[in-house]
N, C-alpha and C. Protein backbone atom coordinates (compact mmCIF):
# COMPACT_ATOMS: atom_id res chain seq x y z
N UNK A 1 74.80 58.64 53.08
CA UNK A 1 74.91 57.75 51.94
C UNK A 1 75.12 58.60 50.67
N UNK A 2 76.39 58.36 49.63
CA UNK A 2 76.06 59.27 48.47
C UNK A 2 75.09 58.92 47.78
N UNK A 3 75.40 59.98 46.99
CA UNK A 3 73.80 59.89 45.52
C UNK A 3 74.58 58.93 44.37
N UNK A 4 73.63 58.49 44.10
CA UNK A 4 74.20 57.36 42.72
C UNK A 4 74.41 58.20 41.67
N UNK A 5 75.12 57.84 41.18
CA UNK A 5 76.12 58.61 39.75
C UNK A 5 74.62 58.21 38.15
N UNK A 6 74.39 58.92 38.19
CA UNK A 6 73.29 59.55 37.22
C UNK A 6 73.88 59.09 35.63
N UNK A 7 73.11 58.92 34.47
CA UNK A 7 73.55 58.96 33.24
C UNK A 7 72.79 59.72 32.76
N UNK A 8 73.82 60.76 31.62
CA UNK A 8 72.86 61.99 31.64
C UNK A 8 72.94 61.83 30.14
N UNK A 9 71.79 62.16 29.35
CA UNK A 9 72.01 62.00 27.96
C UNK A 9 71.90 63.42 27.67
N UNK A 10 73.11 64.21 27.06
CA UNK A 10 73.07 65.37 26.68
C UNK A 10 72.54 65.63 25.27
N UNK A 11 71.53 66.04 25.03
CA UNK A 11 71.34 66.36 23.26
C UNK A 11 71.61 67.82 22.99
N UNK A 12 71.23 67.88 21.85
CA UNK A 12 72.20 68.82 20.36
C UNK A 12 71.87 69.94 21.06
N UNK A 13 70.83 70.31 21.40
CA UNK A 13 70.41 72.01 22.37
C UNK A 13 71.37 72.61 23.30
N UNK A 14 71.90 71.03 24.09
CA UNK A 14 72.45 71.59 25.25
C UNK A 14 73.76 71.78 24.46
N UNK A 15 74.57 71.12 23.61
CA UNK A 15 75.58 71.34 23.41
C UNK A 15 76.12 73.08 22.60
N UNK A 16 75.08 72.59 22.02
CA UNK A 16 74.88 74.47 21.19
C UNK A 16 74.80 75.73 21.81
N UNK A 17 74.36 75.53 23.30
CA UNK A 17 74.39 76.64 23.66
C UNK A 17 75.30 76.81 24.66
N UNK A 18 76.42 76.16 24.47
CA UNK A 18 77.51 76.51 24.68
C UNK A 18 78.73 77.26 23.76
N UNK A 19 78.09 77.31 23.03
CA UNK A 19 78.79 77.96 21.91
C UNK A 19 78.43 79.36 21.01
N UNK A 20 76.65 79.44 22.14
CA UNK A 20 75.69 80.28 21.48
C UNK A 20 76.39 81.91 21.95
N UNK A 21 75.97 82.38 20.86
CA UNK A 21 76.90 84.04 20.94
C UNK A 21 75.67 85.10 21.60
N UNK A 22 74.48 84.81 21.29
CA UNK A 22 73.20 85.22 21.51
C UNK A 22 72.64 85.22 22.86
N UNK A 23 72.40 84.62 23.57
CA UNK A 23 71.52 84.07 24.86
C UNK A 23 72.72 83.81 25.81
N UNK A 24 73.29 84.40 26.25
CA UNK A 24 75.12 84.66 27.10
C UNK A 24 73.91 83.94 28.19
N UNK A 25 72.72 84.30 29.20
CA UNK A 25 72.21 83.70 30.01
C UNK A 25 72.27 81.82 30.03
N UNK A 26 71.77 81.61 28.62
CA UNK A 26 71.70 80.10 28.28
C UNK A 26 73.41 79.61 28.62
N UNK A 27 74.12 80.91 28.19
CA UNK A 27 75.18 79.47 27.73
C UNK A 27 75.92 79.68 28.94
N UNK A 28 75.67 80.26 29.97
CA UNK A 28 76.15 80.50 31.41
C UNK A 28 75.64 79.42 32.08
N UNK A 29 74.43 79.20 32.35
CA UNK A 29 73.62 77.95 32.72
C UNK A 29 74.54 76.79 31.98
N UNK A 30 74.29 76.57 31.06
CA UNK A 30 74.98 75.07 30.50
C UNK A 30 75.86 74.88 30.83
N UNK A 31 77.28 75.99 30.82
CA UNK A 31 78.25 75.96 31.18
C UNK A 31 78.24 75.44 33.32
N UNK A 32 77.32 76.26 34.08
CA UNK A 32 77.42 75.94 35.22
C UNK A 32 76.70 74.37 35.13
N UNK A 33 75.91 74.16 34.52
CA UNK A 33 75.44 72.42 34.76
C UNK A 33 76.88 71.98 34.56
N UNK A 34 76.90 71.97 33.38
CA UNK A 34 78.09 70.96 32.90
C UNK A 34 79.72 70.65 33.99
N UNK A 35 80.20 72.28 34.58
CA UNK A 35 80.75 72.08 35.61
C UNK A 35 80.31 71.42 37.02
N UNK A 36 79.01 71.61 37.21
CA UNK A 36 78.80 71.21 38.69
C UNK A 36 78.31 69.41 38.37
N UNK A 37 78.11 69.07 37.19
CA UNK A 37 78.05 67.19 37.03
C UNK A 37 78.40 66.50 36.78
N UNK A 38 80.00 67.53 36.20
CA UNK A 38 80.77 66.66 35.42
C UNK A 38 81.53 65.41 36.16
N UNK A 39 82.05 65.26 37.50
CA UNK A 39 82.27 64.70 38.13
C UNK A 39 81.78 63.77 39.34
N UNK A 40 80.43 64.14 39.28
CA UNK A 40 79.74 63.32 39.99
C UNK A 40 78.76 62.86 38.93
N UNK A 41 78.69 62.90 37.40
CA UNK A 41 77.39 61.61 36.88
C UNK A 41 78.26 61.15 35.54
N UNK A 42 77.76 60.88 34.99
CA UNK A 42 78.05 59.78 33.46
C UNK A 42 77.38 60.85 32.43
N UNK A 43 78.14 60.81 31.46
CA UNK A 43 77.88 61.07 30.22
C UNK A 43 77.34 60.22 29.12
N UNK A 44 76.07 60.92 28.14
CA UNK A 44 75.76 59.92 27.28
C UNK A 44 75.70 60.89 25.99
N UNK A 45 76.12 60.13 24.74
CA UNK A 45 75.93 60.84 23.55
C UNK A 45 75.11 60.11 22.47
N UNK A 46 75.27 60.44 21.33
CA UNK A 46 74.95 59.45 20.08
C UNK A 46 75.22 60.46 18.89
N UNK A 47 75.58 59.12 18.23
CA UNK A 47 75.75 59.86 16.48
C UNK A 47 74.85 60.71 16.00
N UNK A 48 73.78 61.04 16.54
CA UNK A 48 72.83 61.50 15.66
C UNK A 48 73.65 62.99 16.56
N UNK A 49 74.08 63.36 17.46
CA UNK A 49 74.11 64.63 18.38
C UNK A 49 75.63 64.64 17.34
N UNK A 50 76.95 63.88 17.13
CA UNK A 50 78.01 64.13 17.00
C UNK A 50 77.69 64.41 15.22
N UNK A 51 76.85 63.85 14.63
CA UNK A 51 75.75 64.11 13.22
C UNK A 51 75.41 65.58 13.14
N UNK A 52 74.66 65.79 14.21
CA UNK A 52 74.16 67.53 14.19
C UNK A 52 74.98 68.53 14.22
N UNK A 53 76.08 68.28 15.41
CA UNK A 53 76.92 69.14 15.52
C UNK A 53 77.98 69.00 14.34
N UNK A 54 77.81 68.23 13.57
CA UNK A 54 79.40 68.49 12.07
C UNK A 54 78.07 69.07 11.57
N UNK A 55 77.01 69.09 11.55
CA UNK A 55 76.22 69.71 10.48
C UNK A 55 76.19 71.32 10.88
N UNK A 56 76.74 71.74 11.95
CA UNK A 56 76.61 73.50 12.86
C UNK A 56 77.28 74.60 11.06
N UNK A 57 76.72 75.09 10.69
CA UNK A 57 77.14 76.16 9.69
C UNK A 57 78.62 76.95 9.70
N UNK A 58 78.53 76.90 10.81
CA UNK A 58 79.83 77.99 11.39
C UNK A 58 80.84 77.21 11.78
N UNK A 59 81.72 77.23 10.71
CA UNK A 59 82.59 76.29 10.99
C UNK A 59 83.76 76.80 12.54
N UNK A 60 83.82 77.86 12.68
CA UNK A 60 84.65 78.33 14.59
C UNK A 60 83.25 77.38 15.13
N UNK A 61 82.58 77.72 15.36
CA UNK A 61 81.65 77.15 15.89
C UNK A 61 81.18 75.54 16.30
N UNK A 62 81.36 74.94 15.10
CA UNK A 62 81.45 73.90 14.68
C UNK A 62 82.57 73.16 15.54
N UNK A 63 83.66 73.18 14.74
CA UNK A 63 85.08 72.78 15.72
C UNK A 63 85.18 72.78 17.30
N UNK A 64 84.30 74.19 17.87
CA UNK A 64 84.47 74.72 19.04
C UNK A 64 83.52 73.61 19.83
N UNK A 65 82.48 73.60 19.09
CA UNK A 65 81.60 71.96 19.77
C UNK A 65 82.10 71.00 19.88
N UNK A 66 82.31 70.21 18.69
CA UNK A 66 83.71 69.30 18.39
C UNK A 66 84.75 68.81 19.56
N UNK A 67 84.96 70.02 19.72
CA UNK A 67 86.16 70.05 20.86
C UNK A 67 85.43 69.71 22.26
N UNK A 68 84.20 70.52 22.53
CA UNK A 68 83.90 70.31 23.92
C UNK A 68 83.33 68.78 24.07
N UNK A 69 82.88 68.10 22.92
CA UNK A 69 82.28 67.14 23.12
C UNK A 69 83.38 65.95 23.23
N UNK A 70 84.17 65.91 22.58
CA UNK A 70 85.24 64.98 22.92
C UNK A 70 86.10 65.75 24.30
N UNK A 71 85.98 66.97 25.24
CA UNK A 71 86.67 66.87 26.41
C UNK A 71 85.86 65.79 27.19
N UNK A 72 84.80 65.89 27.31
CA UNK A 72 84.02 64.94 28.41
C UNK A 72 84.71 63.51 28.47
N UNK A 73 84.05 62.65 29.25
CA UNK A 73 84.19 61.59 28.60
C UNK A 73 83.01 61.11 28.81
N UNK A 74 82.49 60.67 27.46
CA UNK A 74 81.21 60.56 27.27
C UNK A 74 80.94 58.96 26.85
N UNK A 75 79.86 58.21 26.79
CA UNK A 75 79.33 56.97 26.24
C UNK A 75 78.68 57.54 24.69
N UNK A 76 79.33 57.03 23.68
CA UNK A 76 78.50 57.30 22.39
C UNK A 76 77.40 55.89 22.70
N UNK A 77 75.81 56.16 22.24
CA UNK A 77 74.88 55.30 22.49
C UNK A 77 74.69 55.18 20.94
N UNK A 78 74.60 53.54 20.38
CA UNK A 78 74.67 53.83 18.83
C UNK A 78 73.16 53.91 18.16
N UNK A 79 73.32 53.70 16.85
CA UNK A 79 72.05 53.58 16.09
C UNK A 79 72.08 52.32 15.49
N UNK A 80 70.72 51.74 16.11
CA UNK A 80 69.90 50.62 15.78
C UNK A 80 68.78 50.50 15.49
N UNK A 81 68.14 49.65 15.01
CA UNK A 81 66.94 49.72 14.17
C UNK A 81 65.70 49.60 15.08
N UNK A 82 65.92 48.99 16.40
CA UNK A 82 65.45 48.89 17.44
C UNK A 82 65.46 50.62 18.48
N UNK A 83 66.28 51.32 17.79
CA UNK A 83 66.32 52.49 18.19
C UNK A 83 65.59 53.32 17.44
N UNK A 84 65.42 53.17 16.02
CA UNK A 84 64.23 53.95 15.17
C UNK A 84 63.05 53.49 15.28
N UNK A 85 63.17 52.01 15.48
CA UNK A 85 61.25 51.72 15.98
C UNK A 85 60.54 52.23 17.37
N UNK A 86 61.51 52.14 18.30
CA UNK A 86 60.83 53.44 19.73
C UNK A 86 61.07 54.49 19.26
N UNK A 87 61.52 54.93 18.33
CA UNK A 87 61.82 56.59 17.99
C UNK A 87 60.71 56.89 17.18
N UNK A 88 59.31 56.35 16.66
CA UNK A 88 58.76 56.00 15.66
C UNK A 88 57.59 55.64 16.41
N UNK A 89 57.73 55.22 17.83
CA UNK A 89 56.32 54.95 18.52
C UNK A 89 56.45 55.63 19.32
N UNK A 90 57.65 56.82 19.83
CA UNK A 90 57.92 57.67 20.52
C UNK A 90 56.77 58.88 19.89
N UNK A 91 57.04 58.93 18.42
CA UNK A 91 56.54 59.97 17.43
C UNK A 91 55.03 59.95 17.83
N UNK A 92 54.71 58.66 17.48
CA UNK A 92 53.15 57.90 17.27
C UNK A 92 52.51 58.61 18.56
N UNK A 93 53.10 58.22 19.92
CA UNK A 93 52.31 58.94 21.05
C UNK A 93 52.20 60.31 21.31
N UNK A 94 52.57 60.97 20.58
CA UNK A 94 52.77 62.34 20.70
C UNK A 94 51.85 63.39 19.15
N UNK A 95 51.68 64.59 19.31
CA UNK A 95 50.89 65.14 18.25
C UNK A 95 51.90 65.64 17.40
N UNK A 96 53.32 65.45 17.72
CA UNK A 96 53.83 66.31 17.11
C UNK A 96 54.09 65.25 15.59
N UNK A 97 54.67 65.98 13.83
CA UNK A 97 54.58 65.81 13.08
C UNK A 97 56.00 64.97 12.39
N UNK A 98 56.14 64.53 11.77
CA UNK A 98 57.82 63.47 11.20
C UNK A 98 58.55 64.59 11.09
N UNK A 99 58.32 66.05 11.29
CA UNK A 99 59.53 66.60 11.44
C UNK A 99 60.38 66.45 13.16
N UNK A 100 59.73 66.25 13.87
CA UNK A 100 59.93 66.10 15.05
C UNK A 100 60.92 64.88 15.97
N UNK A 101 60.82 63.51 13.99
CA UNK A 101 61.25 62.25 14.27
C UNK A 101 62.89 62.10 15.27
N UNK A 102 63.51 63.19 14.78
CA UNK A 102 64.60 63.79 15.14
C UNK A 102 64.77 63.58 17.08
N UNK A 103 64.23 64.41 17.16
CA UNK A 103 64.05 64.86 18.53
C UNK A 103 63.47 63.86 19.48
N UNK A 104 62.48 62.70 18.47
CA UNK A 104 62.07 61.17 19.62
C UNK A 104 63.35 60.69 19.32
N UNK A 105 64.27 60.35 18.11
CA UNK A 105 65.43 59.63 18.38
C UNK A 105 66.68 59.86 19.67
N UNK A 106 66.66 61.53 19.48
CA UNK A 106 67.10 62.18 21.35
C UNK A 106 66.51 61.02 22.18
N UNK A 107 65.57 60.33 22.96
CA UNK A 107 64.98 60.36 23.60
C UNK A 107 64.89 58.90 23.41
N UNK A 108 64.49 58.21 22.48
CA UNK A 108 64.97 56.69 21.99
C UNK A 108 66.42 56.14 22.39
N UNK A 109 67.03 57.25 21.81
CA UNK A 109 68.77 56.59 22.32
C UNK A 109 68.81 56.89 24.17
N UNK A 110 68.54 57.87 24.24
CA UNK A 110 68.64 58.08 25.95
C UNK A 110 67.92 56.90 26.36
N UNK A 111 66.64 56.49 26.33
CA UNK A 111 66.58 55.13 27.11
C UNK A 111 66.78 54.26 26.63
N UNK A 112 66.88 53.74 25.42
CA UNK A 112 68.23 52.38 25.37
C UNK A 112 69.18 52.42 26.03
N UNK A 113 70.05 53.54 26.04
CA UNK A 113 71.27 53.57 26.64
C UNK A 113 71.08 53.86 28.31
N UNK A 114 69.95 53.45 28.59
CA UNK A 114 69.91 53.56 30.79
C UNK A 114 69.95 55.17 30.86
N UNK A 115 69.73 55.99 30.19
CA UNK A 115 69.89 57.47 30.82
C UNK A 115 68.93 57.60 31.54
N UNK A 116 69.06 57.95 32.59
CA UNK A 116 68.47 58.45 34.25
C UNK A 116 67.52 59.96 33.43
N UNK A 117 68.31 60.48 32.64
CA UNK A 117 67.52 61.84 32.12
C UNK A 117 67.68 62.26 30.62
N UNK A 118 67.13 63.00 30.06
CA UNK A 118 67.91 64.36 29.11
C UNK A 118 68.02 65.49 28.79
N UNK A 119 69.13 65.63 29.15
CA UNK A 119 68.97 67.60 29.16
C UNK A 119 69.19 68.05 27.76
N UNK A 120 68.08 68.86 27.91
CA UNK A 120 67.72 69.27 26.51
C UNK A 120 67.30 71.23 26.87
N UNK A 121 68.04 72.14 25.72
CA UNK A 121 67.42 73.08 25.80
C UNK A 121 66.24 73.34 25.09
N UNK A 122 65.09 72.21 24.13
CA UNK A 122 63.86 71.96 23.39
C UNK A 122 63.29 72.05 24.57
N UNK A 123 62.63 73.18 24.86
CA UNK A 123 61.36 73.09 25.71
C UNK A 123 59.55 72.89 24.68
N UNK A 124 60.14 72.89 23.54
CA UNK A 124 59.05 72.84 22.46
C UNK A 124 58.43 71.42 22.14
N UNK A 125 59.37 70.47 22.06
CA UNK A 125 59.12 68.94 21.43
C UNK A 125 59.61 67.90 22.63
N UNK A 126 60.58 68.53 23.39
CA UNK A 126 61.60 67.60 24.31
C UNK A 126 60.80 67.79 25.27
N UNK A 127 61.53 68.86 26.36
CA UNK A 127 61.01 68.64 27.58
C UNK A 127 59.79 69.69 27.91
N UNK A 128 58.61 68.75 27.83
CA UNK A 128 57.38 69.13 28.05
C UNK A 128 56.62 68.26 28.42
N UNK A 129 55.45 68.50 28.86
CA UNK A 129 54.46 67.57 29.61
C UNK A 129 53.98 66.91 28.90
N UNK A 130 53.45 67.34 27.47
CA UNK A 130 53.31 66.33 26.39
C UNK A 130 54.59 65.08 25.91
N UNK A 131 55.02 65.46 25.84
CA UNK A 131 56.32 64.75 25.27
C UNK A 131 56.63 63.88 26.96
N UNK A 132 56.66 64.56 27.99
CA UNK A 132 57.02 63.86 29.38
C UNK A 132 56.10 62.55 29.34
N UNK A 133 54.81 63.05 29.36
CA UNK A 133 53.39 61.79 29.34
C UNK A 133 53.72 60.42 28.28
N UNK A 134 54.14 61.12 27.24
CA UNK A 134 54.03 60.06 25.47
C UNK A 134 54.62 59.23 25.98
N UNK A 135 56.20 60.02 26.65
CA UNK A 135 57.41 58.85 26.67
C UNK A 135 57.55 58.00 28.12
N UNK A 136 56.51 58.70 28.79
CA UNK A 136 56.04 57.37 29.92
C UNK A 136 54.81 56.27 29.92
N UNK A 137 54.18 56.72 28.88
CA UNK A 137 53.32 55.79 28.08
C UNK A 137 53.83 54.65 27.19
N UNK A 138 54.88 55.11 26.64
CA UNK A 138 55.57 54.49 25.35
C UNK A 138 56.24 53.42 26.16
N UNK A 139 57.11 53.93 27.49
CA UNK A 139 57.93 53.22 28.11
C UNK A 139 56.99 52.00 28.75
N UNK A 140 56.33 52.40 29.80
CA UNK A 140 55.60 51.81 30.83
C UNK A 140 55.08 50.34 29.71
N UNK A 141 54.43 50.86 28.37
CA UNK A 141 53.90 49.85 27.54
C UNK A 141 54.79 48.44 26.89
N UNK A 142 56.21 49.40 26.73
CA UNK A 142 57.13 48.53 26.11
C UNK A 142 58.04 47.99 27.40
N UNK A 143 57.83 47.71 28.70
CA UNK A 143 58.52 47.60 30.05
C UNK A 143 59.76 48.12 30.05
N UNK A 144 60.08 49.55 29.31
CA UNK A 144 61.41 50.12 29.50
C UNK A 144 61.19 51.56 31.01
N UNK A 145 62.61 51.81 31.08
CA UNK A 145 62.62 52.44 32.23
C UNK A 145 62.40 54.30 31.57
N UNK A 146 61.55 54.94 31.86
CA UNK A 146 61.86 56.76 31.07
C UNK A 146 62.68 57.50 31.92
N UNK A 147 63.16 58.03 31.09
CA UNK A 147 64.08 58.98 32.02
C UNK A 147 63.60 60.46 32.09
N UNK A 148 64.10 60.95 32.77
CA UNK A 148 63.68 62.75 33.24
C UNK A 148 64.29 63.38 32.25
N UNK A 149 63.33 64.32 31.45
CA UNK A 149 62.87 65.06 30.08
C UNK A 149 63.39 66.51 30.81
N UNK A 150 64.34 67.13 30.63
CA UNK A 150 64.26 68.31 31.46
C UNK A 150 65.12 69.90 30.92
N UNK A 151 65.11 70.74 31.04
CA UNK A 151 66.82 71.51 30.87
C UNK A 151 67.61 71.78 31.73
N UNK A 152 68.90 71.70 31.47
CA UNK A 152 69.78 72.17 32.62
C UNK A 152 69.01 72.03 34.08
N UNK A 153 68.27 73.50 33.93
CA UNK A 153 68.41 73.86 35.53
C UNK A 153 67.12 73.03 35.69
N UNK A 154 66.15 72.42 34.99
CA UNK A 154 65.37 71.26 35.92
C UNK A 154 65.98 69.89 36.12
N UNK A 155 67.08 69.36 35.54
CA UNK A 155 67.66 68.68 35.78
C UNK A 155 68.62 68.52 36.69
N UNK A 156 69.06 69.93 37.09
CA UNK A 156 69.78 69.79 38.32
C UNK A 156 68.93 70.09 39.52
N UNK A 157 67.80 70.83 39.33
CA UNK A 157 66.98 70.39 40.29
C UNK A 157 66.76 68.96 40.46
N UNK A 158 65.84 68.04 39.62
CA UNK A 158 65.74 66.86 39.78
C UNK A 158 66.49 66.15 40.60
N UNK A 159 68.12 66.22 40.27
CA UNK A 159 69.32 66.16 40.81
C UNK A 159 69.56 65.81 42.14
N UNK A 160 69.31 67.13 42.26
CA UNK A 160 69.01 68.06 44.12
C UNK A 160 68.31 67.52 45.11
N UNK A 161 67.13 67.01 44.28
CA UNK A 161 66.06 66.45 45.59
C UNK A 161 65.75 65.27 45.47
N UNK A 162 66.86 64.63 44.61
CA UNK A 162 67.14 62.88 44.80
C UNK A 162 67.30 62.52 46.07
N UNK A 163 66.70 61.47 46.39
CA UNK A 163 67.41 60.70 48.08
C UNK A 163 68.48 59.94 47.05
N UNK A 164 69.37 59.94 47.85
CA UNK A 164 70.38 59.12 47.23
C UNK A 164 70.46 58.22 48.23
């Protein structure tokens, strides 16, 4: 039986370190996720990620994102007000501070928009056990579905040892 085609919500981390000049390890990984899923799952984005990346300093840099993000073909997931109030009780369950508001909106738009996961290179605010717990609390409370908080390579693990 195949595996069901996944929706993957990519945020601003993962996209950056494809472009990162620094951490050649990171952006080898992203680069091998991104090849080995591109054709077997769904893409998810949002303004706030296509927002971050025009905000990248370096304008080669900048463009060079730009570009990779429109090769995919991706779902832009939009912004709604219903998307800042779970992004906002996303915050609430968690210790972290309104600088962080950012990073529940990652994670707000991924489950509005059905994402199965999000790959995120934030192992700080994103994908962590704190942040994993909040946003299955947050969910379970509001009867939405959470998706898998992960990077790259735990997400393609996750992936891996799906029964499909």
């Amino acid at each position: 039986m195949p595996k069901k085609r996944r929706r993957l919500y990519l945020e601003t981390s993962f996209w950056k370190r494809l472009a990162e000049r620094v951490h050649f390890d990171r952006r080898t990984l992203t680069w091998r996720f991104l090849t080995r899923v591109r054709r077997s799952h769904r893409f998810l984005i949002s303004n706030l990620v296509l927002l971050e990346i025009r905000r990248t300093p370096d304008p080669e840099e900048r463009q060079a994102l730009a570009r990779r993000c429109q090769s995919i073909r991706s779902r832009t997931v939009t912004n709604t007000r219903r998307a800042r109030e779970l992004g906002q009780a996303l915050l609430a369950a968690t210790p972290w501070s309104q600088a962080q508001f950012q990073d529940m909106m990652h994670i707000s738009y991924a489950i509005l928009g059905g994402a199965d996961a999000v790959v995120t290179w934030d192992r700080a605010h994103i994908a962590c056990e704190t942040t994993r717990r909040a946003v299955a609390l947050t969910c379970r409370i509001r009867g939405l579905t959470p998706p898998f908080l992960g990077t790259p390579s735990e997400v393609l693990e996750w992936l891996g040892n799906e029964i499909g």
